[in-house]
C-alpha atoms as a PDB file:
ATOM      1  CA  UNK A   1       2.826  20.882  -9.066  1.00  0.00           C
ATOM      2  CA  UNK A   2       0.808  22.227  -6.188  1.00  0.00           C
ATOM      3  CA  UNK A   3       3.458  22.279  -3.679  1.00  0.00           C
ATOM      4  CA  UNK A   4       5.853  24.174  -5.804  1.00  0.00           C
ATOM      5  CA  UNK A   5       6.532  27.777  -5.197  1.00  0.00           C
ATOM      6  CA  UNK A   6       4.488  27.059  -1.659  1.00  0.00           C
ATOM      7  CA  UNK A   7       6.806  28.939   1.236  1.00  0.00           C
ATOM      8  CA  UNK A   8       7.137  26.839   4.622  1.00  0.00           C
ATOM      9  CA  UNK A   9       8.581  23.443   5.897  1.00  0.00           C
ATOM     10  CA  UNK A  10       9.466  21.286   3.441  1.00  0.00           C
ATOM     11  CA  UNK A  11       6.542  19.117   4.920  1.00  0.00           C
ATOM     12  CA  UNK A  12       3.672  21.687   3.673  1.00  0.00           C
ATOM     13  CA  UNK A  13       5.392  21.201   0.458  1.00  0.00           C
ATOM     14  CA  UNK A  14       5.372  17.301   0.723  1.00  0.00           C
ATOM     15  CA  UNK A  15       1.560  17.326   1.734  1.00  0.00           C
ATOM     16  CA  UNK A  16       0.476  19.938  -0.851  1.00  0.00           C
ATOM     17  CA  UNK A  17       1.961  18.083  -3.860  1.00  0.00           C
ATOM     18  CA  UNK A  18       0.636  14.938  -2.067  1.00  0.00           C
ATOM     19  CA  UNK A  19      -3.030  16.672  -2.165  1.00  0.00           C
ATOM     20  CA  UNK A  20      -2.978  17.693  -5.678  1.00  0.00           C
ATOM     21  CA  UNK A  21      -2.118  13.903  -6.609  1.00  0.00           C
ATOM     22  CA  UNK A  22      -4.868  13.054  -4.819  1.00  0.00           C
ATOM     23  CA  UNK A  23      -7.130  15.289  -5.663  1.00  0.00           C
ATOM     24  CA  UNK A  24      -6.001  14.903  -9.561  1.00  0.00           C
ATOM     25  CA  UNK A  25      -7.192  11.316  -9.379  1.00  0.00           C
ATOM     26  CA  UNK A  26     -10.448  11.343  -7.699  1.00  0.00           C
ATOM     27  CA  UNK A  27     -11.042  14.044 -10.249  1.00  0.00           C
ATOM     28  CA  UNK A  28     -10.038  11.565 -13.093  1.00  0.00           C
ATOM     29  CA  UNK A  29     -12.172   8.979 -11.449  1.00  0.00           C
ATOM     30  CA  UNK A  30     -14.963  11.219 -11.317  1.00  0.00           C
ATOM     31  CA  UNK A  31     -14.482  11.970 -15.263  1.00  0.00           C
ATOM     32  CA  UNK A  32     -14.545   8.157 -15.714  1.00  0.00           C
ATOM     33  CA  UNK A  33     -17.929   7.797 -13.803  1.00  0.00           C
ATOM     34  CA  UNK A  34     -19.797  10.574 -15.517  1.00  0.00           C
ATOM     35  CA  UNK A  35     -19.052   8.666 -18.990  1.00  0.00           C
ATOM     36  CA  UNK A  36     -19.752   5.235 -17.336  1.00  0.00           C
ATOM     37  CA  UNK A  37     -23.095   7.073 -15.810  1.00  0.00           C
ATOM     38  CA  UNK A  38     -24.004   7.859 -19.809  1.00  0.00           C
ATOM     39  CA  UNK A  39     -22.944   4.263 -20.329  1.00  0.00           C
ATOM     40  CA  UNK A  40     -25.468   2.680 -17.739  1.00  0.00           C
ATOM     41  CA  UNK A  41     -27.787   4.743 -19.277  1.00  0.00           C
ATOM     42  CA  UNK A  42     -27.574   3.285 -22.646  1.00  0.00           C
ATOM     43  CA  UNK A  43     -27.427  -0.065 -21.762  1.00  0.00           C
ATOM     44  CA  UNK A  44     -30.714  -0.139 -19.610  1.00  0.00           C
ATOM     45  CA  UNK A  45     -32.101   1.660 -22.443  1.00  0.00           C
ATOM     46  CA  UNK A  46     -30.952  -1.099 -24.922  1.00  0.00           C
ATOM     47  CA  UNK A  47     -31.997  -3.637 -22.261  1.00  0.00           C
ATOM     48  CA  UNK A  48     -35.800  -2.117 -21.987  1.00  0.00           C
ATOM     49  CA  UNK A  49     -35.836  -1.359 -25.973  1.00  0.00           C
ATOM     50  CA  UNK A  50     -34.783  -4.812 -27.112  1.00  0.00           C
ATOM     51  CA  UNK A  51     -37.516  -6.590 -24.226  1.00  0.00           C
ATOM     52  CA  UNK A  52     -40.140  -4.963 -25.383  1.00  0.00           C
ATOM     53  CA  UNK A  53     -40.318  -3.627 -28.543  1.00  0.00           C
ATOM     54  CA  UNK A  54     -37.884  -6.537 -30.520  1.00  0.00           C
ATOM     55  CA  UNK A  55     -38.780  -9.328 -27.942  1.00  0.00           C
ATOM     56  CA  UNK A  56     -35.378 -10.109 -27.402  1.00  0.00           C
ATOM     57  CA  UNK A  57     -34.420 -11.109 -23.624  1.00  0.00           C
ATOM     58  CA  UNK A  58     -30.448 -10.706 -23.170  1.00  0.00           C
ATOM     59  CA  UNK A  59     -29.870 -11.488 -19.296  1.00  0.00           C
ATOM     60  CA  UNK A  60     -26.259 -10.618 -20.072  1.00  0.00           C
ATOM     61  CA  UNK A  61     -27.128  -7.343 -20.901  1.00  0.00           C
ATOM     62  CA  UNK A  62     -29.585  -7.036 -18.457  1.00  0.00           C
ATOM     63  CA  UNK A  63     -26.463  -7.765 -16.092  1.00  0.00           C
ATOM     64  CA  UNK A  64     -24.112  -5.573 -17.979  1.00  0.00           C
ATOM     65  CA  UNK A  65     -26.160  -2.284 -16.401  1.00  0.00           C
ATOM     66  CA  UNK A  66     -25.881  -3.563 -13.014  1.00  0.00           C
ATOM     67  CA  UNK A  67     -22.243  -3.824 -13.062  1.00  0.00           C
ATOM     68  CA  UNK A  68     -22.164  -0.414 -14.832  1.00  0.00           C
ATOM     69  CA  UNK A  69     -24.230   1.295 -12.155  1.00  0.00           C
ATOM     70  CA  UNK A  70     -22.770  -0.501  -9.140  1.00  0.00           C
ATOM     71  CA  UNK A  71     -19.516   0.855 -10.617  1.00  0.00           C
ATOM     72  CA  UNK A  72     -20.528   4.164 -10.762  1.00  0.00           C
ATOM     73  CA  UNK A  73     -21.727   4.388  -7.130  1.00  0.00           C
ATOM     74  CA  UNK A  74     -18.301   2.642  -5.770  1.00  0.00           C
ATOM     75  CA  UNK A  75     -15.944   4.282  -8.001  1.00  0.00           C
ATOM     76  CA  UNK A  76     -17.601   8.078  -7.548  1.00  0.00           C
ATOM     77  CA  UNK A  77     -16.974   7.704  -4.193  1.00  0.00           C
ATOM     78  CA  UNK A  78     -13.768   9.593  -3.577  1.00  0.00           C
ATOM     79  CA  UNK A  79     -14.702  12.318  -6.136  1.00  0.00           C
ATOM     80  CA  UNK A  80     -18.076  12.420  -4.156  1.00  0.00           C
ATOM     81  CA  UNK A  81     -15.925  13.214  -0.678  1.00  0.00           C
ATOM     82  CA  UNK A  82     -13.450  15.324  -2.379  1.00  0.00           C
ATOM     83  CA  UNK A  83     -16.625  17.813  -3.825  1.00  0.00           C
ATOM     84  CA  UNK A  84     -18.676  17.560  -0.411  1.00  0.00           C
ATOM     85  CA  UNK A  85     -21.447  15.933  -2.144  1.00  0.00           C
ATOM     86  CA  UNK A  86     -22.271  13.426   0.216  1.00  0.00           C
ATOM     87  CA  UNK A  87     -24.957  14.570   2.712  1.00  0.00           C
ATOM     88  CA  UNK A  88     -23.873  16.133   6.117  1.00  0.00           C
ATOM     89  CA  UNK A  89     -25.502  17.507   8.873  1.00  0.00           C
ATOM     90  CA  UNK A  90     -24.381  21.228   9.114  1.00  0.00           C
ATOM     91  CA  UNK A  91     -26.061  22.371  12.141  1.00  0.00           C
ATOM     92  CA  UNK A  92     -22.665  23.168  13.655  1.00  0.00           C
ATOM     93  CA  UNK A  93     -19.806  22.845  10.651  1.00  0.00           C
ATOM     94  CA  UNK A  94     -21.209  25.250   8.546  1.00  0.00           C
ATOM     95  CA  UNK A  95     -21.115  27.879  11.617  1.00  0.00           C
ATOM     96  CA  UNK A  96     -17.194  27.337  12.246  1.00  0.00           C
ATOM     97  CA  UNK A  97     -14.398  28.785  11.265  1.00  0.00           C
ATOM     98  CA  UNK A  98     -12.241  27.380   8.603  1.00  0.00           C
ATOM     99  CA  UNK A  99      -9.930  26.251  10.634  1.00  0.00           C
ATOM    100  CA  UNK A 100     -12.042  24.988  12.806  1.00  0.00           C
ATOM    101  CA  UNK A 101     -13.828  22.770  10.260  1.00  0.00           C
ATOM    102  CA  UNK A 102     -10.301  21.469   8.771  1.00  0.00           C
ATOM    103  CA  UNK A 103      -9.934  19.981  12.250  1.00  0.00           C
ATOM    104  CA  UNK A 104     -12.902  18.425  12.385  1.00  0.00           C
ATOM    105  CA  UNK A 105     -12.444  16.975   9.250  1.00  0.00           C
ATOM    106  CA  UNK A 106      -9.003  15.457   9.526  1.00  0.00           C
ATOM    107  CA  UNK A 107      -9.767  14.648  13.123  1.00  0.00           C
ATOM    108  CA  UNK A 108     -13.638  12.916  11.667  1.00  0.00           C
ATOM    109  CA  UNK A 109     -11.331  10.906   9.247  1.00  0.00           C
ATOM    110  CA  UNK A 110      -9.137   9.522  11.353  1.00  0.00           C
ATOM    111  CA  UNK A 111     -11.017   8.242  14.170  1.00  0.00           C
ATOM    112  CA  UNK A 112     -14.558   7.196  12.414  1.00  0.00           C
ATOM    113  CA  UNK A 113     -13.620   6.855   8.541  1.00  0.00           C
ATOM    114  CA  UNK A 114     -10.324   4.872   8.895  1.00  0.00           C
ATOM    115  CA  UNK A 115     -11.581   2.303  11.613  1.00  0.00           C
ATOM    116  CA  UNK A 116     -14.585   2.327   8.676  1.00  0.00           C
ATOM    117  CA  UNK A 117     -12.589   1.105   6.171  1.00  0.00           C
ATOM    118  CA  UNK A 118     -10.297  -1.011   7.971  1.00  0.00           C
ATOM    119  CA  UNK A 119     -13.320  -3.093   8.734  1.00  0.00           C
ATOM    120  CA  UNK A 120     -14.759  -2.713   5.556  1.00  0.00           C
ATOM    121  CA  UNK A 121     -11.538  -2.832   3.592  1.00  0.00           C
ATOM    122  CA  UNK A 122     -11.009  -6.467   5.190  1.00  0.00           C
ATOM    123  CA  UNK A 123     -14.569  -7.732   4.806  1.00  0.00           C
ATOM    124  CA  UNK A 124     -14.480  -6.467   0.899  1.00  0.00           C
ATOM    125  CA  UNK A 125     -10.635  -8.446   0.604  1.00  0.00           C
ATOM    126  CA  UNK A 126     -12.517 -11.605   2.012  1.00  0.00           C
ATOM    127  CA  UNK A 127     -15.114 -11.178  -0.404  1.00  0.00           C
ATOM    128  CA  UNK A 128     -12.964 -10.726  -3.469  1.00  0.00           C
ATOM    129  CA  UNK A 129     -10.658 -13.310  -2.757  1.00  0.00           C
ATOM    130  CA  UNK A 130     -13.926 -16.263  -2.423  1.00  0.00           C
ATOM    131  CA  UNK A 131     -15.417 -14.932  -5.883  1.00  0.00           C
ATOM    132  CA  UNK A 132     -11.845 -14.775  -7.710  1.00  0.00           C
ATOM    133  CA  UNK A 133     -10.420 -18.546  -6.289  1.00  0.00           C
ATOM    134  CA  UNK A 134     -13.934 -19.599  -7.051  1.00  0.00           C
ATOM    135  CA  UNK A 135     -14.317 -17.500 -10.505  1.00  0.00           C
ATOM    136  CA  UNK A 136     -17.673 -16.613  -9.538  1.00  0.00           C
ATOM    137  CA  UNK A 137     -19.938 -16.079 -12.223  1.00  0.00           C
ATOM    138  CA  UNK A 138     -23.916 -15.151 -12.511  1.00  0.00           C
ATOM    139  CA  UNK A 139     -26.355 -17.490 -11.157  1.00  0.00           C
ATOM    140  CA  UNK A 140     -28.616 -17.022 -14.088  1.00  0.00           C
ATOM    141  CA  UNK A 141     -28.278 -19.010 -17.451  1.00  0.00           C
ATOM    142  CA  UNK A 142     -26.876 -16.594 -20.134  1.00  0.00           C
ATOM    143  CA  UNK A 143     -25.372 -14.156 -17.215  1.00  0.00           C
ATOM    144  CA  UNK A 144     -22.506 -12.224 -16.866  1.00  0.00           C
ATOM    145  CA  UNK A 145     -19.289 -14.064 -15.780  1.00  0.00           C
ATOM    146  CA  UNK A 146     -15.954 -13.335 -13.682  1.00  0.00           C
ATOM    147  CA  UNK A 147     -18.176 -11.856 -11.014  1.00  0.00           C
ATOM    148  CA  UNK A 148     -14.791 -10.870  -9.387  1.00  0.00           C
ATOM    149  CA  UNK A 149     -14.840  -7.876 -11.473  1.00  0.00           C
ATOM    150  CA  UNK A 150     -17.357  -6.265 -10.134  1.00  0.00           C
ATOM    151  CA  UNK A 151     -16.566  -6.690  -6.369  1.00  0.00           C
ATOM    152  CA  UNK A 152     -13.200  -5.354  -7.356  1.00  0.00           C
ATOM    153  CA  UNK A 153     -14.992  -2.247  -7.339  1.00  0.00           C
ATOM    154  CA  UNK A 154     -15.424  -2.101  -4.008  1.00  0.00           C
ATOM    155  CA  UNK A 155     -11.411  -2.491  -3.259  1.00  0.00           C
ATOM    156  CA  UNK A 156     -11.774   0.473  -5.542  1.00  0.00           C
ATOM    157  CA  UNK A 157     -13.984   2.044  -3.420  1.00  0.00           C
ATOM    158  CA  UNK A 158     -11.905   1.619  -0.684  1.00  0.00           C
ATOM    159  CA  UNK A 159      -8.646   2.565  -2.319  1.00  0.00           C
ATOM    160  CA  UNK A 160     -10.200   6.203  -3.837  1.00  0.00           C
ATOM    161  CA  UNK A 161     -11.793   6.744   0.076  1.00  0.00           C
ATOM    162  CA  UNK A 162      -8.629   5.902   1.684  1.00  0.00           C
ATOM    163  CA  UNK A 163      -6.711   8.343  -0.484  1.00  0.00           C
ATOM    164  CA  UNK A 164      -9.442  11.171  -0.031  1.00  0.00           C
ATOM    165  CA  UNK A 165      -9.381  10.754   3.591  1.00  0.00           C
ATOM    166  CA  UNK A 166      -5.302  11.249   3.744  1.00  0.00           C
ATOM    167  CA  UNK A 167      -5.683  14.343   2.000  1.00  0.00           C
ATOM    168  CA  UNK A 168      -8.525  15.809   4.150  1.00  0.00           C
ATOM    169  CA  UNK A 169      -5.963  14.879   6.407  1.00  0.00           C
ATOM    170  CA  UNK A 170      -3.093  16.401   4.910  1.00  0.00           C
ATOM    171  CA  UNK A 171      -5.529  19.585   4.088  1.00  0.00           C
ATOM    172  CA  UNK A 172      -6.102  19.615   7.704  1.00  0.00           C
ATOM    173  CA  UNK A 173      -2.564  19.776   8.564  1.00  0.00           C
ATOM    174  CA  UNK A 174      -1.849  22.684   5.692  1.00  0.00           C
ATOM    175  CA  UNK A 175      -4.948  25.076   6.985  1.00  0.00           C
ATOM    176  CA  UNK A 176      -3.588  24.613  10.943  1.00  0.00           C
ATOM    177  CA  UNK A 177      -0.234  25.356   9.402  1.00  0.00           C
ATOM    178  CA  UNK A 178      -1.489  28.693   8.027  1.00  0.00           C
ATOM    179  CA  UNK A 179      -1.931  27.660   4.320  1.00  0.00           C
ATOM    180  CA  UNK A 180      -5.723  28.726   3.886  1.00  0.00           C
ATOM    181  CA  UNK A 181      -5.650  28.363   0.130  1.00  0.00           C
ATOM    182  CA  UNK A 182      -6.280  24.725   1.171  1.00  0.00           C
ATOM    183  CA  UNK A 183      -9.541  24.498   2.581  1.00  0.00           C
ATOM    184  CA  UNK A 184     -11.471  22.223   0.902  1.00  0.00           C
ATOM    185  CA  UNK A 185     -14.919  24.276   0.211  1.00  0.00           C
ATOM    186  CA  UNK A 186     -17.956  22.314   0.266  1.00  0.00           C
ATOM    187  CA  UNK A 187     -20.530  23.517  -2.313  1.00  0.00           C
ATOM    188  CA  UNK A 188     -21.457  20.843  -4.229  1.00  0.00           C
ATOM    189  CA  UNK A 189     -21.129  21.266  -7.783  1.00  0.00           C
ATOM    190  CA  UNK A 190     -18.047  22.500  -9.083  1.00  0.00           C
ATOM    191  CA  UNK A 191     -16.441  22.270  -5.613  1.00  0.00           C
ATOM    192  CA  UNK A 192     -13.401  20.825  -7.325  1.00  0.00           C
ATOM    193  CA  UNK A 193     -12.826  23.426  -9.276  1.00  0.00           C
ATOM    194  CA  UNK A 194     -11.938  25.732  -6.469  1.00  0.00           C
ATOM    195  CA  UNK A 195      -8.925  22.803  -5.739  1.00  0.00           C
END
């Protein structure tokens, strides 16, 4: 366990084991995403393939990449934040100090991304809830059904975001607390690995 063998308040132990169960999923997630990513992939190519060389028009399938690839996007979100690979404007950040930067971040997460997904979170609940009483299903004839599948993804989105954001928080709290070895280090790929 992360936490384990960590000296300290019982609370850096708390938050540290906290962060590596965080951090272990997103990672998982982001395992899941790369195969789905192959997966989207394959099915457009099937999609394009059977169109025009067999003459075969499958709207289902035609769907079936669209759910695959919204998926993606939605789901890779928390491994996305956890790696630093969404795009930031570093004029500043990349200048301070690392404790200065893990109290940007936790304080950046709690005042802009949890009033985010708050708003978000309840507008995506609203929108789930009409397409499952409703059991929403595609507007074309031969379409994908149970439409209420894919906008689960985005209560997925805002599940693996919420968790990311408590443990930049949590990180946050370990780096002010002296514990270094938990600054998250943005540098794209293989960022995780440094976890």
């Amino acid at each position: 366990m992360e936490g384990q063998g960590l000296p300290g308040p019982g609370w850096a132990r708390a938050a540290a084991t906290a962060v590596g169960a965080i951090d272990a999923i997103c990672r998982w997630t982001g395992y899941v995403v790369a195969w789905m990513t192959l997966g989207t992939v394959v099915l457009c190519f099937a999609t394009v393939y059977l169109r025009y060389a067999q003459g075969v028009g499958l709207i289902w399938l035609q769907e079936s990449y669209i759910w695959t690839h919204v998926a993606v996007i939605v789901l890779g979100a928390g491994y996305t934040m956890m790696a630093g690979g969404f795009v930031r404007v570093d004029v500043f950040y990349s200048r301070w100090s690392d404790r200065r930067r893990a109290f940007s971040d936790m304080v950046m997460t709690i005042l802009v991304l949890v009033p985010f997904l708050w708003v978000f979170g309840a507008g995506v609940w609203q929108f789930w809830t009409t397409s499952w009483a409703s059991d929403e299903g595609s507007l074309n004839p031969g379409g994908m059904g149970n439409y209420w599948i894919l906008k689960a993804a985005l209560l997925g989105f805002v599940a693996l975001v919420a968790l990311q954001g408590a443990a930049f928080v949590l990180r946050g709290l370990l780096v002010l607390g002296g514990h270094e070895r938990f600054v998250l280090r943005h540098v794209g790929h293989g960022a995780d690995q440094a976890l």
